[in-house]
C-alpha atoms as a PDB file:
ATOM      1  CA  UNK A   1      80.621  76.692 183.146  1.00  0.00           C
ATOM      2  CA  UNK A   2      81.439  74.692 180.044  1.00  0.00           C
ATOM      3  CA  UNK A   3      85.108  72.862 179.864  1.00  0.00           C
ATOM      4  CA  UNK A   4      86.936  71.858 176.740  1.00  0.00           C
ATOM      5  CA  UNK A   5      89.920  69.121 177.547  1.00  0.00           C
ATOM      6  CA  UNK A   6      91.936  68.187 175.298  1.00  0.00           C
ATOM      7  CA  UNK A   7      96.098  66.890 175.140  1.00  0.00           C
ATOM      8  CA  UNK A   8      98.472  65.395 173.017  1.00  0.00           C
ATOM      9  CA  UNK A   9      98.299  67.504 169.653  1.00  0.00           C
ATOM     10  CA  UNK A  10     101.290  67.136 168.427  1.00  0.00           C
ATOM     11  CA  UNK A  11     100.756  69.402 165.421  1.00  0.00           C
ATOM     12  CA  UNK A  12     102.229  69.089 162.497  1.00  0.00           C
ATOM     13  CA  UNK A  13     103.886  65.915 163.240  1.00  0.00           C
ATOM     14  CA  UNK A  14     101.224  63.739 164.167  1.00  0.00           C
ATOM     15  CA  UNK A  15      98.437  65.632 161.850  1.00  0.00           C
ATOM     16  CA  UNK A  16      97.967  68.909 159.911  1.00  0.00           C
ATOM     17  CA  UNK A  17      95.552  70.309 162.016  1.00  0.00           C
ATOM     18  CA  UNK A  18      93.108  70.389 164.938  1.00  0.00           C
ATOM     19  CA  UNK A  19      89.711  68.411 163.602  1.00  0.00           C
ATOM     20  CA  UNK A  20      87.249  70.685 162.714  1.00  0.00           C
ATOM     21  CA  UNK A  21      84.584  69.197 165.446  1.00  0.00           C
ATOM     22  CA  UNK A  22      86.873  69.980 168.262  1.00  0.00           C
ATOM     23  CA  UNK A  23      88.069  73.735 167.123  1.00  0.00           C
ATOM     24  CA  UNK A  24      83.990  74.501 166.465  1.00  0.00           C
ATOM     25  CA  UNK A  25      83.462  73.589 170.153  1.00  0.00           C
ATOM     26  CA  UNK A  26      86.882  76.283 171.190  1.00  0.00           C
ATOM     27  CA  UNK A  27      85.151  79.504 171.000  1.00  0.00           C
ATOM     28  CA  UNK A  28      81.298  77.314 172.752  1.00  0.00           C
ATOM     29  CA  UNK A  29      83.613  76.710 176.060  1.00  0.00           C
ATOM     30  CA  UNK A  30      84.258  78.991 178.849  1.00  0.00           C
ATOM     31  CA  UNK A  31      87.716  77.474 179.386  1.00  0.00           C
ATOM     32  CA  UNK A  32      89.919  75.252 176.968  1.00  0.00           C
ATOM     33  CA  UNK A  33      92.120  72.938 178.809  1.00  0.00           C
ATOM     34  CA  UNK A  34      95.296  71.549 177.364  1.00  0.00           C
ATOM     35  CA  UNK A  35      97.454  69.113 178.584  1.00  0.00           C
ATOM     36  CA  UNK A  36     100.464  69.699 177.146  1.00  0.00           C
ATOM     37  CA  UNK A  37     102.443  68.002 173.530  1.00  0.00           C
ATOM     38  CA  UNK A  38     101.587  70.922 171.671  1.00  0.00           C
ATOM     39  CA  UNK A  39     104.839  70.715 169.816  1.00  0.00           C
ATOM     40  CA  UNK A  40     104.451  73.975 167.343  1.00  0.00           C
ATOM     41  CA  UNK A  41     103.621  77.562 168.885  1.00  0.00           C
ATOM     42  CA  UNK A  42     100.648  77.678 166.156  1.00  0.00           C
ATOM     43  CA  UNK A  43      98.310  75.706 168.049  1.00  0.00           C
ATOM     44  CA  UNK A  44      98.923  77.805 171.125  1.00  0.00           C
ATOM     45  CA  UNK A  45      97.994  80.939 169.106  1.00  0.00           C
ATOM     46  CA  UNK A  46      95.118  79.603 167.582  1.00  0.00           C
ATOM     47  CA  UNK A  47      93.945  78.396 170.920  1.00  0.00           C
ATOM     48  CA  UNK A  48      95.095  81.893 172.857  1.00  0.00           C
ATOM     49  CA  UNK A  49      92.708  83.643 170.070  1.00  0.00           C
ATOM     50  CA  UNK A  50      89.648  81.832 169.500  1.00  0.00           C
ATOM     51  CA  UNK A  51      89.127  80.764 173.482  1.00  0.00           C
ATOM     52  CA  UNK A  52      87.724  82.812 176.185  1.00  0.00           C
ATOM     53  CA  UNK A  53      89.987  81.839 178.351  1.00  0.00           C
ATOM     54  CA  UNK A  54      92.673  78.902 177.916  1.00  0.00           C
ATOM     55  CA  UNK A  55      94.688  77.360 180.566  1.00  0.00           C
ATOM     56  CA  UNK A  56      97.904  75.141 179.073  1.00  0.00           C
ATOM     57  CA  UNK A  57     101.333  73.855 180.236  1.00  0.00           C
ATOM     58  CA  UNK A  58     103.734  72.311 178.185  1.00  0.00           C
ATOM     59  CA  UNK A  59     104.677  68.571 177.626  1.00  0.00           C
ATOM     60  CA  UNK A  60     108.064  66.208 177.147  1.00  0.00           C
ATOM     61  CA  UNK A  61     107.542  66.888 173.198  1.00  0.00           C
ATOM     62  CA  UNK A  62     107.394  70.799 173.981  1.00  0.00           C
ATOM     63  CA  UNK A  63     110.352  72.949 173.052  1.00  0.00           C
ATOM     64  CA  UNK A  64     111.858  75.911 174.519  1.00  0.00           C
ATOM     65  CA  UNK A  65     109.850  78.281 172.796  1.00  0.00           C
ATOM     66  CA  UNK A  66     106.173  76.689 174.052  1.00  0.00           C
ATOM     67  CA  UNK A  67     108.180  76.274 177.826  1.00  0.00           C
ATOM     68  CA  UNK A  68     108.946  79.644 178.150  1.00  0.00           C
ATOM     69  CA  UNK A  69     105.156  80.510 177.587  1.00  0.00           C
ATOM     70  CA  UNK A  70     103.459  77.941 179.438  1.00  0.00           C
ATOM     71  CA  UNK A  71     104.130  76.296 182.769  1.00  0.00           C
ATOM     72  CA  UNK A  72     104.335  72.903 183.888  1.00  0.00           C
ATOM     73  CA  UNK A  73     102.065  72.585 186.383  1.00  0.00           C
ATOM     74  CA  UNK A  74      98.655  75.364 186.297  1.00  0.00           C
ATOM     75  CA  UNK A  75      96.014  75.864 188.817  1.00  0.00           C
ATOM     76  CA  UNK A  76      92.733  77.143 188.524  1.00  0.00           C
ATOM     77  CA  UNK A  77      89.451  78.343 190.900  1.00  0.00           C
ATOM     78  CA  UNK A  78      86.357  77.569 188.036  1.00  0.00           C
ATOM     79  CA  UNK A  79      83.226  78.718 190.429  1.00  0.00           C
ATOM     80  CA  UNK A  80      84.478  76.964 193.429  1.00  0.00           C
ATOM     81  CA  UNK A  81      86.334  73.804 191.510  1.00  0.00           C
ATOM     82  CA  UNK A  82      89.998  73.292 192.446  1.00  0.00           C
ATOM     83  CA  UNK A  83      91.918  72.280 189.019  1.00  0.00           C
ATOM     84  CA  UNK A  84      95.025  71.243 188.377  1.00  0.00           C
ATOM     85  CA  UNK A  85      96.601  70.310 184.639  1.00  0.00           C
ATOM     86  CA  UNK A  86      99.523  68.783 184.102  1.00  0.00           C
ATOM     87  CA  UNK A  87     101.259  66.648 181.260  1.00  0.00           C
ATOM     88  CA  UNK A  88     102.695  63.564 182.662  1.00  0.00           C
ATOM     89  CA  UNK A  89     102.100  61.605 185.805  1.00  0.00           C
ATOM     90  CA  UNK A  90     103.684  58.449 185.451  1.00  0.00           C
ATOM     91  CA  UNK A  91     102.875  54.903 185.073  1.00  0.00           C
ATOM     92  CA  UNK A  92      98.842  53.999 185.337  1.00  0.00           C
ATOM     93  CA  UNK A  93      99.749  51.683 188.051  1.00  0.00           C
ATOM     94  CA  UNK A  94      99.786  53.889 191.536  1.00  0.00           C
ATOM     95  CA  UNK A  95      99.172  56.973 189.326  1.00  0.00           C
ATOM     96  CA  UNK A  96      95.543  57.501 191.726  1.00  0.00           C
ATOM     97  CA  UNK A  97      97.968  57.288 194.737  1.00  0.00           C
ATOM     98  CA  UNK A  98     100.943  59.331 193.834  1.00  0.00           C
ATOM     99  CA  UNK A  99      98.860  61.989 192.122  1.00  0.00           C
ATOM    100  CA  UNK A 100      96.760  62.419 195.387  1.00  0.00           C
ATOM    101  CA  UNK A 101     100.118  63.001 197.165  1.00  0.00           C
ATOM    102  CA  UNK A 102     101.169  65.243 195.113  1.00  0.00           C
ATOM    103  CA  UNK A 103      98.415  67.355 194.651  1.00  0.00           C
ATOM    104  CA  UNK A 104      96.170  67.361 197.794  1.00  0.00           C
ATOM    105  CA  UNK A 105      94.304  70.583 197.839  1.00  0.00           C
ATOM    106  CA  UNK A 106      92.839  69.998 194.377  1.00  0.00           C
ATOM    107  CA  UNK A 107      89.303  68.600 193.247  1.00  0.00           C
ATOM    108  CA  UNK A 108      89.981  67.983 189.229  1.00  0.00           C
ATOM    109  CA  UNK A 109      93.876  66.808 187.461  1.00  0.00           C
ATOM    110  CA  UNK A 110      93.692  67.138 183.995  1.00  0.00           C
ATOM    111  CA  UNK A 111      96.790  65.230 182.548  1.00  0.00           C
ATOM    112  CA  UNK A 112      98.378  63.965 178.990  1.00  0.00           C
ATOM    113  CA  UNK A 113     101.264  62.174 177.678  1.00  0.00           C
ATOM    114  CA  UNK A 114     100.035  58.229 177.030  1.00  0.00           C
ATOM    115  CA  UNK A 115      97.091  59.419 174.586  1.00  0.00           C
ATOM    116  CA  UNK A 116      94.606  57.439 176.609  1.00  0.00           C
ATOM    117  CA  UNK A 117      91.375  58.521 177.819  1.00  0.00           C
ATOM    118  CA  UNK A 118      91.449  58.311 181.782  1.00  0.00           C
ATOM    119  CA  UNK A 119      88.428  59.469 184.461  1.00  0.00           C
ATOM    120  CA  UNK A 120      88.851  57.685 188.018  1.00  0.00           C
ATOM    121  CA  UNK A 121      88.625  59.124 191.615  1.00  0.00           C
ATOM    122  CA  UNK A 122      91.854  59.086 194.032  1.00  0.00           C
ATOM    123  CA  UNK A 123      91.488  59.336 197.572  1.00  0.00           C
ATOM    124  CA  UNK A 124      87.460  59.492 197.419  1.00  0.00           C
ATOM    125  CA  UNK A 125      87.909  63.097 196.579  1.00  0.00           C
ATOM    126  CA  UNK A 126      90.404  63.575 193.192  1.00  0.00           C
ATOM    127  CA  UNK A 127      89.281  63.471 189.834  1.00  0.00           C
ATOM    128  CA  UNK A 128      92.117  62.127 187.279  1.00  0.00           C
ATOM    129  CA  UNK A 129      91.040  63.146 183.851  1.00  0.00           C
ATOM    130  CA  UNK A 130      92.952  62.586 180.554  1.00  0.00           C
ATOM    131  CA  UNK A 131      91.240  63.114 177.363  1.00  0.00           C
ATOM    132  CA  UNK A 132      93.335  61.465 175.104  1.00  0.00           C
ATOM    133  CA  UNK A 133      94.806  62.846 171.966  1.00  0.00           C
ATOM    134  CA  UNK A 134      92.665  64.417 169.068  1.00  0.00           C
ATOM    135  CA  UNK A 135      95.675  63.378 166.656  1.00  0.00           C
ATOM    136  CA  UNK A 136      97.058  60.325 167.355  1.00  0.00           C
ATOM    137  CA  UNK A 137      95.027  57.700 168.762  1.00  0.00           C
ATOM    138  CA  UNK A 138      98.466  55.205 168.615  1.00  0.00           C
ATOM    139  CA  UNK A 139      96.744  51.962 170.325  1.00  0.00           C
ATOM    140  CA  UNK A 140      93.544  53.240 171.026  1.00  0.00           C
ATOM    141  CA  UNK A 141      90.317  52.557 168.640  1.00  0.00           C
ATOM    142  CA  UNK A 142      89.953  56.388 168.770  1.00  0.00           C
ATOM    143  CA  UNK A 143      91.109  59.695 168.460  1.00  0.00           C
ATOM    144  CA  UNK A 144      89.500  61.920 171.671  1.00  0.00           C
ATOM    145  CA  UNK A 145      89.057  64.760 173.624  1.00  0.00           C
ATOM    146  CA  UNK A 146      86.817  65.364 176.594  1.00  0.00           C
ATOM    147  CA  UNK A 147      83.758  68.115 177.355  1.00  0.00           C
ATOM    148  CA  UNK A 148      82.761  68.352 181.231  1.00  0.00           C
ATOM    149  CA  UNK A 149      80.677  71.574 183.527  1.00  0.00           C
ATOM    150  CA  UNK A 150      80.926  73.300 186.685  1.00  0.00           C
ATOM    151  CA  UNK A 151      78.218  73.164 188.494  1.00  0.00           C
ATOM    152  CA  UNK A 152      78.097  74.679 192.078  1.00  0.00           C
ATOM    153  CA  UNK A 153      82.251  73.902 192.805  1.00  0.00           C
ATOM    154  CA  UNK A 154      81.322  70.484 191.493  1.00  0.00           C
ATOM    155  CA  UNK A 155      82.550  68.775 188.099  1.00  0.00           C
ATOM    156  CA  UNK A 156      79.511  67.062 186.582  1.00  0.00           C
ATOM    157  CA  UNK A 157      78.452  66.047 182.529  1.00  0.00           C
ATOM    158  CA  UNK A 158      82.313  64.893 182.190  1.00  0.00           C
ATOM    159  CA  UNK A 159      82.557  62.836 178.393  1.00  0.00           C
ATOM    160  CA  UNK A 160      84.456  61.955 176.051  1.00  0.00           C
ATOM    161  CA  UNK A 161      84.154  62.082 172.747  1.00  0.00           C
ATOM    162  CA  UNK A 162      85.330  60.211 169.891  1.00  0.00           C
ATOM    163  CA  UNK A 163      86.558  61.819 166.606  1.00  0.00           C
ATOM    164  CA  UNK A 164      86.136  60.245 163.042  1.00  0.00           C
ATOM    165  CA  UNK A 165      88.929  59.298 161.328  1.00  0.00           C
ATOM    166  CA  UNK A 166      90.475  61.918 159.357  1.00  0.00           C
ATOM    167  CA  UNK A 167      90.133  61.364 155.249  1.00  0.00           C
ATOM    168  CA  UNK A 168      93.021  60.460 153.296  1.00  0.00           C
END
């Protein structure tokens, strides 16, 4: 099963549009992840209609329209694979702890919010994943988004890729 991660569009403020290397790969997956700071209902569409199947919540940035369609917290069975997605979970420092607490009977948290990639283990047994933003790469050398498979209730080939800058 082939995973598409991405968070932190913020579209149209932060760009025009999704890059074209990351919507080519939409309809390729068997489920589109996104973390939430979708900002316009457009990208949501275009997500809901070119993916197989799509699983979203909403972000700080994320008005009432996008929160009354997506949750803030999701959870997911992919073969086996325990996933969680949410947008924010606080600072980096203690985030492996807290997030553990908080979510204890999942294998995989996808998160958002500070636009920088993330992959570390919590507990021995919690995968935090954040693929960065495809939009904005504020302080980072990059603009990102993340590809990853289920294999046998396992997560395995997680990476993240780096996007070109967009042309002027």
């Amino acid at each position: 099963m082939e995973l598409l991660l991405m968070a932190d569009t913020h579209l149209p403020t932060r760009a025009k549009a999704l890059p074209p290397e990351l919507l080519d790969r939409v309809p390729r997956a068997d489920v589109v992840i996104h973390a939430g700071d979708w900002v316009d209902t457009a990208t949501l569409d275009l997500l809901q209609t070119r993916a197989r199947r799509l699983i979203g919540v909403h972000g700080n940035n994320d008005g009432p329209e996008l929160r009354a369609r997506l949750p803030e917290v999701a959870y997911a069975e992919l073969d086996g694979l325990r996933l969680g997605v949410v947008h924010e979970t606080g600072p980096a420092q203690g985030r492996e702890r807290r997030c553990a607490q908080r979510f204890p009977d999942l294998d995989v948290l996808v998160f958002g919010h500070s636009h920088i990639p993330w992959d570390s283990v919590a507990d021995q047994r919690l995968r935090l994943l954040n693929p960065g933003s495809p939009t904005d790469r504020r302080r980072q050398p990059y603009r990102t988004y993340m590809t990853a498979r289920v294999s046998a209730a396992r997560l395995v080939e997680v990476r993240l890729h780096r996007l070109p800058e967009p042309p002027d």
